[in-house]
PDB file of N, CA and C in Angstrom:
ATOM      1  N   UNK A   1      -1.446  -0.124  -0.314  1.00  0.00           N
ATOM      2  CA  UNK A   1      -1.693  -0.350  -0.119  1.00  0.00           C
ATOM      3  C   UNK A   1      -1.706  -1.631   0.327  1.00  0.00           C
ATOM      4  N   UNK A   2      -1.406  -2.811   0.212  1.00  0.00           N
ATOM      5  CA  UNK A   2      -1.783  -4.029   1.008  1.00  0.00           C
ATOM      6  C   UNK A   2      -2.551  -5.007   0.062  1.00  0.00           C
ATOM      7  N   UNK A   3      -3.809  -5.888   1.037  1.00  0.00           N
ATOM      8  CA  UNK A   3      -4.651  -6.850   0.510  1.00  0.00           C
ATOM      9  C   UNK A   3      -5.772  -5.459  -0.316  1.00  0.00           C
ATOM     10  N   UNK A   4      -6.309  -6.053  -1.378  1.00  0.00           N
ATOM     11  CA  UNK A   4      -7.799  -5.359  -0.994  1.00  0.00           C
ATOM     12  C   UNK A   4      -8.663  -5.147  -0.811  1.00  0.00           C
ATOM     13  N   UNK A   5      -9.251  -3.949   0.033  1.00  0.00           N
ATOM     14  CA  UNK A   5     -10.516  -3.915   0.441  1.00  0.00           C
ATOM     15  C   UNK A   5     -11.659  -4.593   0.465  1.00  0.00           C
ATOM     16  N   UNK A   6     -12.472  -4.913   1.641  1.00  0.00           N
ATOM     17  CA  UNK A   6     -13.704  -5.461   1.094  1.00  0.00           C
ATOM     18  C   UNK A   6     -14.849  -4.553   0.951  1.00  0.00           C
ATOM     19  N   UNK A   7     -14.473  -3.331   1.298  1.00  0.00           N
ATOM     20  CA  UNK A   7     -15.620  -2.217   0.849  1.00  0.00           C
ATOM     21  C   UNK A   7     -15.156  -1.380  -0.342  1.00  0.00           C
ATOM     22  N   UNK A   8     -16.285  -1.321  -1.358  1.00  0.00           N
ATOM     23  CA  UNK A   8     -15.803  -0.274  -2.322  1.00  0.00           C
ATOM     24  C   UNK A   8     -15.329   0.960  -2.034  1.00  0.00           C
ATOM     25  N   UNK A   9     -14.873   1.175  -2.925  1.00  0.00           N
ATOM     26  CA  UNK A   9     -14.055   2.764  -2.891  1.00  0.00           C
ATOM     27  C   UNK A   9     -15.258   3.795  -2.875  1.00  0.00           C
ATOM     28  N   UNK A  10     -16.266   3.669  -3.280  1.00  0.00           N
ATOM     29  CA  UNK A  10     -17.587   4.856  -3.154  1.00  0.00           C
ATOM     30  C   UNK A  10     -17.748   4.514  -1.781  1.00  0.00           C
ATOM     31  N   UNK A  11     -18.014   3.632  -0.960  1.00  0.00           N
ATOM     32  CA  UNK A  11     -18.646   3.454   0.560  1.00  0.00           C
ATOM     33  C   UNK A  11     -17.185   4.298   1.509  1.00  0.00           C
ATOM     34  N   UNK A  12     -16.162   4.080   0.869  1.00  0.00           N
ATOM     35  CA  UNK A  12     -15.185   4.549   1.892  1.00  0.00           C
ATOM     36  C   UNK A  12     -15.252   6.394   1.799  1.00  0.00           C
ATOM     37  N   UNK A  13     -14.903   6.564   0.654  1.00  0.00           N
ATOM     38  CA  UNK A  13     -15.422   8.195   0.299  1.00  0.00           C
ATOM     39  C   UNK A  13     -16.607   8.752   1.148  1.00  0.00           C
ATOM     40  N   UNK A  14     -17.363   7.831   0.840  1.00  0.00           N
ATOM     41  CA  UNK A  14     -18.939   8.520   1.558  1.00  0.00           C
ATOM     42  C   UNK A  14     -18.910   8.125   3.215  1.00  0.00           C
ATOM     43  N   UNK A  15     -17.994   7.346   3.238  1.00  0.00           N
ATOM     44  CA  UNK A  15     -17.697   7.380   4.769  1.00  0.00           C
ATOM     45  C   UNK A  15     -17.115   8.546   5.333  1.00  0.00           C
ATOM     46  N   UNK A  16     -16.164   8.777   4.954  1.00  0.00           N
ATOM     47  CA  UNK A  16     -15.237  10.029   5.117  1.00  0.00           C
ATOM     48  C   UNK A  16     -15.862  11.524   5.196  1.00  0.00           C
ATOM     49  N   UNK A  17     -16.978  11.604   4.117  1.00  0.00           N
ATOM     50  CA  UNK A  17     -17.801  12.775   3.731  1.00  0.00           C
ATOM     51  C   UNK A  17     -18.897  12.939   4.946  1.00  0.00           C
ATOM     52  N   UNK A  18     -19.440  11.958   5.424  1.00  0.00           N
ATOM     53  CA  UNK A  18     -20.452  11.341   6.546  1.00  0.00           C
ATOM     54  C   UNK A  18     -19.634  12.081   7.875  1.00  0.00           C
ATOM     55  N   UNK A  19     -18.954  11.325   8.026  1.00  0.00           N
ATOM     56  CA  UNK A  19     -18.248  11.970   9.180  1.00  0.00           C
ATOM     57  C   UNK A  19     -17.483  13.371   8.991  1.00  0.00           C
ATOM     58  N   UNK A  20     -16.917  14.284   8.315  1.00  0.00           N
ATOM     59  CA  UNK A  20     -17.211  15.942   7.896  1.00  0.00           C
ATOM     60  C   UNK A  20     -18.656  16.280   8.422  1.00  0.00           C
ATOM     61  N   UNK A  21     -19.064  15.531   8.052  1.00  0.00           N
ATOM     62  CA  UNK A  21     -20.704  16.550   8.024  1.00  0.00           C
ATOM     63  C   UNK A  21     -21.030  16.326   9.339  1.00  0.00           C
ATOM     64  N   UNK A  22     -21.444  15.120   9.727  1.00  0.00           N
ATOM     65  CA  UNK A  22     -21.902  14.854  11.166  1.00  0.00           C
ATOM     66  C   UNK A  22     -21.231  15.273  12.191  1.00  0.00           C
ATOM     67  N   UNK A  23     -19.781  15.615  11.958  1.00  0.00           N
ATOM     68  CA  UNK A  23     -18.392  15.883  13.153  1.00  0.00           C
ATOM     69  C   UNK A  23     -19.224  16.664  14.106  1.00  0.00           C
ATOM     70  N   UNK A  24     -19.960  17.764  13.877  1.00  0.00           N
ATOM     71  CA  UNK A  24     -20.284  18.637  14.439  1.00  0.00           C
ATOM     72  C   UNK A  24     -21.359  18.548  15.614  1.00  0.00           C
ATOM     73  N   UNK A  25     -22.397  17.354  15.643  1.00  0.00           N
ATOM     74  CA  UNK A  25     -23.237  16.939  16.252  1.00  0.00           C
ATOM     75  C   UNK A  25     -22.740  15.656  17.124  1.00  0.00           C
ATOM     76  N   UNK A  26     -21.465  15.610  17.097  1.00  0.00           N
ATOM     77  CA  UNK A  26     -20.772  14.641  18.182  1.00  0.00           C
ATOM     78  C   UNK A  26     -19.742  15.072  19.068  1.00  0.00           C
ATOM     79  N   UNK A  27     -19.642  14.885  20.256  1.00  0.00           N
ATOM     80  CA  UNK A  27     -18.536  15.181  21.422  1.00  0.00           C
ATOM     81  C   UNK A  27     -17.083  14.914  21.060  1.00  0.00           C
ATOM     82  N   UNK A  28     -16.934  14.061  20.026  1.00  0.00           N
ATOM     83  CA  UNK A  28     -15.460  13.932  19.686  1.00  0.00           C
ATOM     84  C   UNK A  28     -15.764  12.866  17.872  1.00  0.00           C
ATOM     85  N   UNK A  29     -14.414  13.399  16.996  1.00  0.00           N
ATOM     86  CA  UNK A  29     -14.234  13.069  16.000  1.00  0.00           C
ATOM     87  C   UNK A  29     -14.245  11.406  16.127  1.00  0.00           C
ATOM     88  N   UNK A  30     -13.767  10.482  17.436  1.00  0.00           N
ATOM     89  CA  UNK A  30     -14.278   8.839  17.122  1.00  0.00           C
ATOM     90  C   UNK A  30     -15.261   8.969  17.478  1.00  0.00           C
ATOM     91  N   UNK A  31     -16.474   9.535  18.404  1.00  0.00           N
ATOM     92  CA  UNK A  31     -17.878   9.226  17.912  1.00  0.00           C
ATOM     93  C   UNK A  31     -19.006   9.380  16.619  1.00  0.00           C
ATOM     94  N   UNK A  32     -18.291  10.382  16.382  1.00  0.00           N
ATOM     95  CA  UNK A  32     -18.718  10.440  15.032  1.00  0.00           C
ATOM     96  C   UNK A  32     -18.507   9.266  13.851  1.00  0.00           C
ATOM     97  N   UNK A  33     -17.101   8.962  14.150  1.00  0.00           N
ATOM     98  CA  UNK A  33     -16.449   7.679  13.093  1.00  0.00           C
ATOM     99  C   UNK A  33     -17.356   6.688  13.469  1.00  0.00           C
ATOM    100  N   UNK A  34     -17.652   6.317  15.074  1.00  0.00           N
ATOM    101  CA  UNK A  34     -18.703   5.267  14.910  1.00  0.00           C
ATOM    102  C   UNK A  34     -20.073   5.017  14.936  1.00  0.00           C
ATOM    103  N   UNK A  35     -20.454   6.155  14.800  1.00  0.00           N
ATOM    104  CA  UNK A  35     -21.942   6.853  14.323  1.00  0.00           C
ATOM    105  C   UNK A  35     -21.922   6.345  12.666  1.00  0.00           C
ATOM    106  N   UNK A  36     -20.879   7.102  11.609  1.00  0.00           N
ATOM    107  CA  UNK A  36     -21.289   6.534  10.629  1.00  0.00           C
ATOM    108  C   UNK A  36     -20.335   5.090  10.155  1.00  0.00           C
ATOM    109  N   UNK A  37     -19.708   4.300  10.973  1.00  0.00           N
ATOM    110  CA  UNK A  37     -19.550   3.251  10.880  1.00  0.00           C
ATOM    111  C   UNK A  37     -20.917   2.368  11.035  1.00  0.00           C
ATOM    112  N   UNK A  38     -21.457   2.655  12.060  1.00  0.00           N
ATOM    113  CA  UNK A  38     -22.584   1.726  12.239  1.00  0.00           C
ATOM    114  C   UNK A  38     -23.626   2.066  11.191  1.00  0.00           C
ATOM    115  N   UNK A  39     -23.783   3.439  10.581  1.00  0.00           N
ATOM    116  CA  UNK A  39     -25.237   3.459   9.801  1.00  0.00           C
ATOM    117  C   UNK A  39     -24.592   2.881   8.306  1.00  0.00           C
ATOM    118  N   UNK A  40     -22.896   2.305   8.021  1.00  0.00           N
ATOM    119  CA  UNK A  40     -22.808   2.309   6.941  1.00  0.00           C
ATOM    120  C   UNK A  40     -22.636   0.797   6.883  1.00  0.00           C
ATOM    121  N   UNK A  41     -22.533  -0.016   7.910  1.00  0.00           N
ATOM    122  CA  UNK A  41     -22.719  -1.445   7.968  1.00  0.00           C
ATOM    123  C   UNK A  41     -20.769  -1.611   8.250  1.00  0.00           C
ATOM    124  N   UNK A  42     -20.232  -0.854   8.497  1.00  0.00           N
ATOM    125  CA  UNK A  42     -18.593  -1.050   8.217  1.00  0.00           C
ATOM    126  C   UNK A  42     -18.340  -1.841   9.821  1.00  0.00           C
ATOM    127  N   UNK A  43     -17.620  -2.916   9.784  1.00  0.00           N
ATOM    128  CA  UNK A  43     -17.275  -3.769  10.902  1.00  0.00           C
ATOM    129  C   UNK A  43     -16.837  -3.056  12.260  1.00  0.00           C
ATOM    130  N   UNK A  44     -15.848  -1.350  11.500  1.00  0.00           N
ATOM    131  CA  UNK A  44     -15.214  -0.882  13.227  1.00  0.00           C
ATOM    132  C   UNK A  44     -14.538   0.283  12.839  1.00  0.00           C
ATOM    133  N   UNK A  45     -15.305   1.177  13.868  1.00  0.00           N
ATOM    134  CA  UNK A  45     -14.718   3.207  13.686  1.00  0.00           C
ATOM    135  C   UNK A  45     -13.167   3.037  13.290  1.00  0.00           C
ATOM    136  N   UNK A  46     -12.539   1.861  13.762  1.00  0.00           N
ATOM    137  CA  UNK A  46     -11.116   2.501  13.077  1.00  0.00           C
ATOM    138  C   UNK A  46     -11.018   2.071  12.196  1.00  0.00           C
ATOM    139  N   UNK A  47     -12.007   1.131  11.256  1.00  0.00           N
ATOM    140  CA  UNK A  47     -11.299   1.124   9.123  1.00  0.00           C
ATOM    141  C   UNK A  47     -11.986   2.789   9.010  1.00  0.00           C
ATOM    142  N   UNK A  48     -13.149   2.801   9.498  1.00  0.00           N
ATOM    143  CA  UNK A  48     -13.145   4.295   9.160  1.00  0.00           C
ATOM    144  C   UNK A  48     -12.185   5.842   9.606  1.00  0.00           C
ATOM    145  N   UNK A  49     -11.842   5.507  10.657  1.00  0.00           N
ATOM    146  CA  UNK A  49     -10.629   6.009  10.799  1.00  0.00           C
ATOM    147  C   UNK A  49      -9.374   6.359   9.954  1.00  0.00           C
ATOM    148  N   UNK A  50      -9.084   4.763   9.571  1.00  0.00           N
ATOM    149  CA  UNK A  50      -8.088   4.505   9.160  1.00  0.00           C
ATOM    150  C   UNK A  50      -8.102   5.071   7.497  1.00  0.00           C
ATOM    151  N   UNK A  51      -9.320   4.959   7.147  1.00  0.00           N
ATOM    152  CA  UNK A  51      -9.718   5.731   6.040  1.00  0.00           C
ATOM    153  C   UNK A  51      -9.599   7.570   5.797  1.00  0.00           C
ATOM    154  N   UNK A  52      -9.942   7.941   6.731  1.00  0.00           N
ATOM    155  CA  UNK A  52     -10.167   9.326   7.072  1.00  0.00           C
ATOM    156  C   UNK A  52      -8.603  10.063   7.181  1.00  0.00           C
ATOM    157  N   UNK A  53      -7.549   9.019   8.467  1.00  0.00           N
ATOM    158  CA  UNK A  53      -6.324   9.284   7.975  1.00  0.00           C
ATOM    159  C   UNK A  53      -5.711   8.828   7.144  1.00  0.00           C
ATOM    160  N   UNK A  54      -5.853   8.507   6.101  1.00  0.00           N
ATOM    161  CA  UNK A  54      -5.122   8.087   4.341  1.00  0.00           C
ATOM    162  C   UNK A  54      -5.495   9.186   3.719  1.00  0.00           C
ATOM    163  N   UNK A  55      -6.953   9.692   3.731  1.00  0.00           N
ATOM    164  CA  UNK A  55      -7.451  10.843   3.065  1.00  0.00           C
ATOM    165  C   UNK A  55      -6.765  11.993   3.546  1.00  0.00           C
ATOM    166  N   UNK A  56      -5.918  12.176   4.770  1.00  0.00           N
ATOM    167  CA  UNK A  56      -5.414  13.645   4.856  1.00  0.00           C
ATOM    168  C   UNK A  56      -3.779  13.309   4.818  1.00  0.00           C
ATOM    169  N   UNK A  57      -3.649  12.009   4.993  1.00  0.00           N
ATOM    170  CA  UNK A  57      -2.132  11.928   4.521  1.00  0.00           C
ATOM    171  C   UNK A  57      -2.335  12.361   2.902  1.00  0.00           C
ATOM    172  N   UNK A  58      -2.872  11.320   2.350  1.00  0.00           N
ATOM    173  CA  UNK A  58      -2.974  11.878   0.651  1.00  0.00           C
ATOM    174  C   UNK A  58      -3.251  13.430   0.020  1.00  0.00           C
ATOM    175  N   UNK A  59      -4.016  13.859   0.713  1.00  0.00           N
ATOM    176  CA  UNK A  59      -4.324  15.274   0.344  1.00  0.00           C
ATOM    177  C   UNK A  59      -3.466  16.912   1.337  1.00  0.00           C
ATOM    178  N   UNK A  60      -2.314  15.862   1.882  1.00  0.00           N
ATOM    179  CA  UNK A  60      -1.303  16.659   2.627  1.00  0.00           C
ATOM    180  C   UNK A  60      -1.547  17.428   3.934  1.00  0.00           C
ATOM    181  N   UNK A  61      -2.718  17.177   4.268  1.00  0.00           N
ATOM    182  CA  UNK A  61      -3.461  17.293   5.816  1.00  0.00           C
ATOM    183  C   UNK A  61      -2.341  16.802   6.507  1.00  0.00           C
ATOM    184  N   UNK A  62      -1.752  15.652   6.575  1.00  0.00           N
ATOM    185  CA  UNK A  62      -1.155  15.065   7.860  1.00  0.00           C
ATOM    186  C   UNK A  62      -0.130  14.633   6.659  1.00  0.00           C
ATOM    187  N   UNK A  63       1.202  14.781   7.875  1.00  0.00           N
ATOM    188  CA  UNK A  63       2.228  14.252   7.090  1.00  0.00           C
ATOM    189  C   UNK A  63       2.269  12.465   7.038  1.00  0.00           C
ATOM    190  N   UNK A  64       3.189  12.048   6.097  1.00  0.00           N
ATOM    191  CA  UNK A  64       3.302  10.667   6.234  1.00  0.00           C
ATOM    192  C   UNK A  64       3.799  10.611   4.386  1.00  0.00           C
ATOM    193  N   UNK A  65       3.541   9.116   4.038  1.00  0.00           N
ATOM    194  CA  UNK A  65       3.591   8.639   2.806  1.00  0.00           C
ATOM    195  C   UNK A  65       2.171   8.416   1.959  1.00  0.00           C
ATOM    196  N   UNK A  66       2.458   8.840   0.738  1.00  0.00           N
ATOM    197  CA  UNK A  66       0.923   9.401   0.274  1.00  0.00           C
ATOM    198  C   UNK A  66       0.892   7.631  -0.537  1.00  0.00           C
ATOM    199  N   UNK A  67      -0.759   7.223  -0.402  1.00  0.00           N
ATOM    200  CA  UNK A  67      -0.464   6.413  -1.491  1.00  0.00           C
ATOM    201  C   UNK A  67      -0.082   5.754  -2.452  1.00  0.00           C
ATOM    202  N   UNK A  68       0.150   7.058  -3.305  1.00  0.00           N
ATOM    203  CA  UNK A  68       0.532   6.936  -4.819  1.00  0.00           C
ATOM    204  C   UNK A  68       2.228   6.773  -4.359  1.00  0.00           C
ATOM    205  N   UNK A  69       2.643   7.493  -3.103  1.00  0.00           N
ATOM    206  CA  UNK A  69       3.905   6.889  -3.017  1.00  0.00           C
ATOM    207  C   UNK A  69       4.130   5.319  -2.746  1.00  0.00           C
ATOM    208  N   UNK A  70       3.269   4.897  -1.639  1.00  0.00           N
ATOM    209  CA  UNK A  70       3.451   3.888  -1.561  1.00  0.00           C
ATOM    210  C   UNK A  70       3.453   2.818  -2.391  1.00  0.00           C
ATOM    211  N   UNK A  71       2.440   3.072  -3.190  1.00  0.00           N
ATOM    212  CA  UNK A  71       2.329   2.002  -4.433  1.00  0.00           C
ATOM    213  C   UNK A  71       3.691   2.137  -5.301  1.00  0.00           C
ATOM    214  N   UNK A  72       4.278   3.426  -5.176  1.00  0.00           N
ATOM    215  CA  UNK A  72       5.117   3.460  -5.846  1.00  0.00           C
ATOM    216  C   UNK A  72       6.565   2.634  -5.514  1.00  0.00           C
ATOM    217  N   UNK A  73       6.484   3.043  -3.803  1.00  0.00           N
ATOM    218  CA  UNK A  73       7.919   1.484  -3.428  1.00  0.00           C
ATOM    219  C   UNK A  73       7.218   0.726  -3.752  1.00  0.00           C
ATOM    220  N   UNK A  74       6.549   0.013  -3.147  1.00  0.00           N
ATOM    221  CA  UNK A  74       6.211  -1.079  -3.346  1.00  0.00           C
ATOM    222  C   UNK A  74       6.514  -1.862  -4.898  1.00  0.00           C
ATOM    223  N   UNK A  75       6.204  -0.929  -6.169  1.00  0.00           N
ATOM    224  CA  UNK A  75       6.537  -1.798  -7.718  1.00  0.00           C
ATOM    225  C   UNK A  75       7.840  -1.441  -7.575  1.00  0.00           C
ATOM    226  N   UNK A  76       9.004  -0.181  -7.426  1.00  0.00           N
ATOM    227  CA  UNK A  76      10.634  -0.231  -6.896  1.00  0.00           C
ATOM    228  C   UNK A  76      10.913  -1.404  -6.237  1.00  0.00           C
ATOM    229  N   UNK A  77      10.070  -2.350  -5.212  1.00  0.00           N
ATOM    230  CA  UNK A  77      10.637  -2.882  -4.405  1.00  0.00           C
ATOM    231  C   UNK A  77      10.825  -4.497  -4.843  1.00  0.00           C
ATOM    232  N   UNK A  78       9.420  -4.655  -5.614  1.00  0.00           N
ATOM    233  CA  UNK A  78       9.500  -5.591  -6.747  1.00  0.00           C
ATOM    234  C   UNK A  78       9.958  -5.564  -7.739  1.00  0.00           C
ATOM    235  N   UNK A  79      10.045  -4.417  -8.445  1.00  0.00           N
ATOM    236  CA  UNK A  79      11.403  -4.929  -9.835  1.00  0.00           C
ATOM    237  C   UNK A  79      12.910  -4.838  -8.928  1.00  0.00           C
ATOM    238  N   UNK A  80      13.607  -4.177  -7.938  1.00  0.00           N
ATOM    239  CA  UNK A  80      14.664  -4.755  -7.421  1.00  0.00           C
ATOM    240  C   UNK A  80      14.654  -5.935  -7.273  1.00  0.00           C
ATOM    241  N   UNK A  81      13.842  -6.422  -6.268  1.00  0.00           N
ATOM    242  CA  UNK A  81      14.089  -7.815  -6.080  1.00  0.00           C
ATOM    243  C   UNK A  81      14.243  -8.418  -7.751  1.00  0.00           C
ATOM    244  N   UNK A  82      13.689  -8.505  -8.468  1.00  0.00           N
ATOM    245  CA  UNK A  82      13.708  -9.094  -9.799  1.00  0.00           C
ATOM    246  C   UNK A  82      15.240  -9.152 -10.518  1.00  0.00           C
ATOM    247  N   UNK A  83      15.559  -7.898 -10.322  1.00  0.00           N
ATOM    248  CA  UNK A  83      16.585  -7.350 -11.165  1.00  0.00           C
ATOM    249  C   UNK A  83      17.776  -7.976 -10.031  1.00  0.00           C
ATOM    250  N   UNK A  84      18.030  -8.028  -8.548  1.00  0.00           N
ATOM    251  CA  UNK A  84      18.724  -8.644  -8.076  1.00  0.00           C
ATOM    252  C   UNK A  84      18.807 -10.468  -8.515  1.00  0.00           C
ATOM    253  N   UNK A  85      17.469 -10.925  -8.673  1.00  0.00           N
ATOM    254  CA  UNK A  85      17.493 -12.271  -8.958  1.00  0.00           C
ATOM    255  C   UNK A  85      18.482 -12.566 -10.458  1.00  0.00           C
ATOM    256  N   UNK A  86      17.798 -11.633 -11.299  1.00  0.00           N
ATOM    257  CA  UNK A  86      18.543 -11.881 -12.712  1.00  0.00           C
ATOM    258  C   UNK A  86      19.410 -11.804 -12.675  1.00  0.00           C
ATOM    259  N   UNK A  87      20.213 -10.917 -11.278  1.00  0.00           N
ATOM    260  CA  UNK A  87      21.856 -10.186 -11.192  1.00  0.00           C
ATOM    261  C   UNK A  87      22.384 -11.692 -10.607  1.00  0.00           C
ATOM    262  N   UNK A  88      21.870 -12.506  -9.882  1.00  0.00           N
ATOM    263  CA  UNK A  88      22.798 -13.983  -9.292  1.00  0.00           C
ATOM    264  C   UNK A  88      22.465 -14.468 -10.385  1.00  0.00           C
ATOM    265  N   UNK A  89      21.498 -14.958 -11.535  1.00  0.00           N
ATOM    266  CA  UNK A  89      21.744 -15.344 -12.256  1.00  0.00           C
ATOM    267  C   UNK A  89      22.601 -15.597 -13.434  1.00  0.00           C
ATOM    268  N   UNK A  90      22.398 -14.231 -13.907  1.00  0.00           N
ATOM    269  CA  UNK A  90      23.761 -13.510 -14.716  1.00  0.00           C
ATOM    270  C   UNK A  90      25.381 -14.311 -13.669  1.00  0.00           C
ATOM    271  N   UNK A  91      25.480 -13.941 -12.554  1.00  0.00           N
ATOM    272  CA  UNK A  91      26.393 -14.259 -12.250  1.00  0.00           C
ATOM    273  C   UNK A  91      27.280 -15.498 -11.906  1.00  0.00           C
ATOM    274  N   UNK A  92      25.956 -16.444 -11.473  1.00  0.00           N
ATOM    275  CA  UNK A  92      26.152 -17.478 -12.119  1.00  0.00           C
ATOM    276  C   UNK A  92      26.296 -18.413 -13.387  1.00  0.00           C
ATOM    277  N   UNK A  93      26.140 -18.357 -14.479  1.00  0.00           N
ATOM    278  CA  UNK A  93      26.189 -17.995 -15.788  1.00  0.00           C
ATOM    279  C   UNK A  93      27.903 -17.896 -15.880  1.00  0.00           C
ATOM    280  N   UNK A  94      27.935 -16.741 -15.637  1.00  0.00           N
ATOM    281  CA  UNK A  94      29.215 -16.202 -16.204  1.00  0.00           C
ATOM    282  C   UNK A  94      30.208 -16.866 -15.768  1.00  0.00           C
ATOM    283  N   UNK A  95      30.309 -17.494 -14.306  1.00  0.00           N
ATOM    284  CA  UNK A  95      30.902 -18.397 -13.596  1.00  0.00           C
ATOM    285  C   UNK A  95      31.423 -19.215 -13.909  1.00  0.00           C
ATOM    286  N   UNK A  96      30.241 -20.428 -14.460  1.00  0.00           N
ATOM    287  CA  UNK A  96      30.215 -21.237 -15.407  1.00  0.00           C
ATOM    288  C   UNK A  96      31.153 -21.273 -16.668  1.00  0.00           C
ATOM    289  N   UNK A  97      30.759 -20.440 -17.609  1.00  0.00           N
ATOM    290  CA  UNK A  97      30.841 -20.026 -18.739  1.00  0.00           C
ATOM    291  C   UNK A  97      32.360 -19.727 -18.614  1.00  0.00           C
ATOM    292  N   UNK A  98      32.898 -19.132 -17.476  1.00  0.00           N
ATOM    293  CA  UNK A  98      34.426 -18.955 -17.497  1.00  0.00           C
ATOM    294  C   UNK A  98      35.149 -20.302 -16.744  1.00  0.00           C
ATOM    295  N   UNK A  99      34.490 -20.936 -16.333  1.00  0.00           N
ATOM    296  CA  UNK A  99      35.160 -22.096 -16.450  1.00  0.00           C
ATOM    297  C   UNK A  99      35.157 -23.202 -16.808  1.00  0.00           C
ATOM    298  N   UNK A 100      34.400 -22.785 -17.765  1.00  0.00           N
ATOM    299  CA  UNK A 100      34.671 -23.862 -19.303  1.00  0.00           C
ATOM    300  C   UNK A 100      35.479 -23.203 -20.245  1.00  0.00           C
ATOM    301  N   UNK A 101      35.927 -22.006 -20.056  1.00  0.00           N
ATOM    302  CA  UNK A 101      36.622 -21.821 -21.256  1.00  0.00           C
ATOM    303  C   UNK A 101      38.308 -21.868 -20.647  1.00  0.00           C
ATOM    304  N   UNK A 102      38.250 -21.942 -19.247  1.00  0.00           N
ATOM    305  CA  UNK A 102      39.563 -21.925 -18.518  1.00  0.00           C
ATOM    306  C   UNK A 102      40.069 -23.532 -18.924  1.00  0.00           C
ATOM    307  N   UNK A 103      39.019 -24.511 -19.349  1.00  0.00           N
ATOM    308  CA  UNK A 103      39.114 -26.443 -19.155  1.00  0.00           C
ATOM    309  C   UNK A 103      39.985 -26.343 -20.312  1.00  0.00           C
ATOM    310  N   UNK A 104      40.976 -26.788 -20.707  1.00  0.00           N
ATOM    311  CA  UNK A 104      41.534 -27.369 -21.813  1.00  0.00           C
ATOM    312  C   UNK A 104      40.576 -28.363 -22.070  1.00  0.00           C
ATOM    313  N   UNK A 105      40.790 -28.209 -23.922  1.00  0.00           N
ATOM    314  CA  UNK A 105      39.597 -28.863 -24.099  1.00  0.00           C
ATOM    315  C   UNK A 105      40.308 -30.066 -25.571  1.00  0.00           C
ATOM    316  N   UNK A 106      40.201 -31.359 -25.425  1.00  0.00           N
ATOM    317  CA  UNK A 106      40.446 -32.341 -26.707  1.00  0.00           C
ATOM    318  C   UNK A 106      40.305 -32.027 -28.094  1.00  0.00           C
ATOM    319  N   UNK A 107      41.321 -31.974 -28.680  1.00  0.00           N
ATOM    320  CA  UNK A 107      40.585 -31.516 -29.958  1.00  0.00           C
ATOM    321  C   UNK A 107      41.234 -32.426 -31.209  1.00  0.00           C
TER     322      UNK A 107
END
């Protein structure tokens, strides 16, 4: 997902459920989205939209990347980066470390 939401997760559900039910009493699936966009106070038919397609990507309606995947690169994408940082570190380190032991040293 992204930033988050400024509508709860119950208003988006019941958005989604709103428009199922009502689909049928509208000329097309975006009038409906902005039928219950407007009775639900939501800024614009496409967060509800945009809601409606997450719900059938996730539940395998429409292809794409499901949530739970995404969240899932997304923490892959942050411990790489991490684990690359520690990896120049380490490598610098070792760098070091071998050339101090290359210095003849006074004794």
């Amino acid at each position: 997902m992204g930033r988050p939401s400024k509508y709860p997760r119950e208003l988006r559900e019941r958005a989604v459920r709103m428009v199922a039910e009502v689909r049928p009493d509208y000329p097309s699936e975006y009038a409906a989205m902005s039928a219950v966009a407007q009775m639900l106070g939501v800024g614009s038919p496409e967060t509800v939209r945009g809601w409606i397609r997450r719900g059938q990507v996730d539940t395998g309606v429409r292809p794409g990347v499901t949530s739970e995947a995404q969240a899932e690169i997304k923490r892959l994408t942050r411990e790489n980066a991490e684990l690359r940082r520690a990896n120049e570190i380490l490598k610098a380190a070792s760098a070091f470390f071998a050339a101090e032991l290359d210095r003849p040293h006074a004794k």
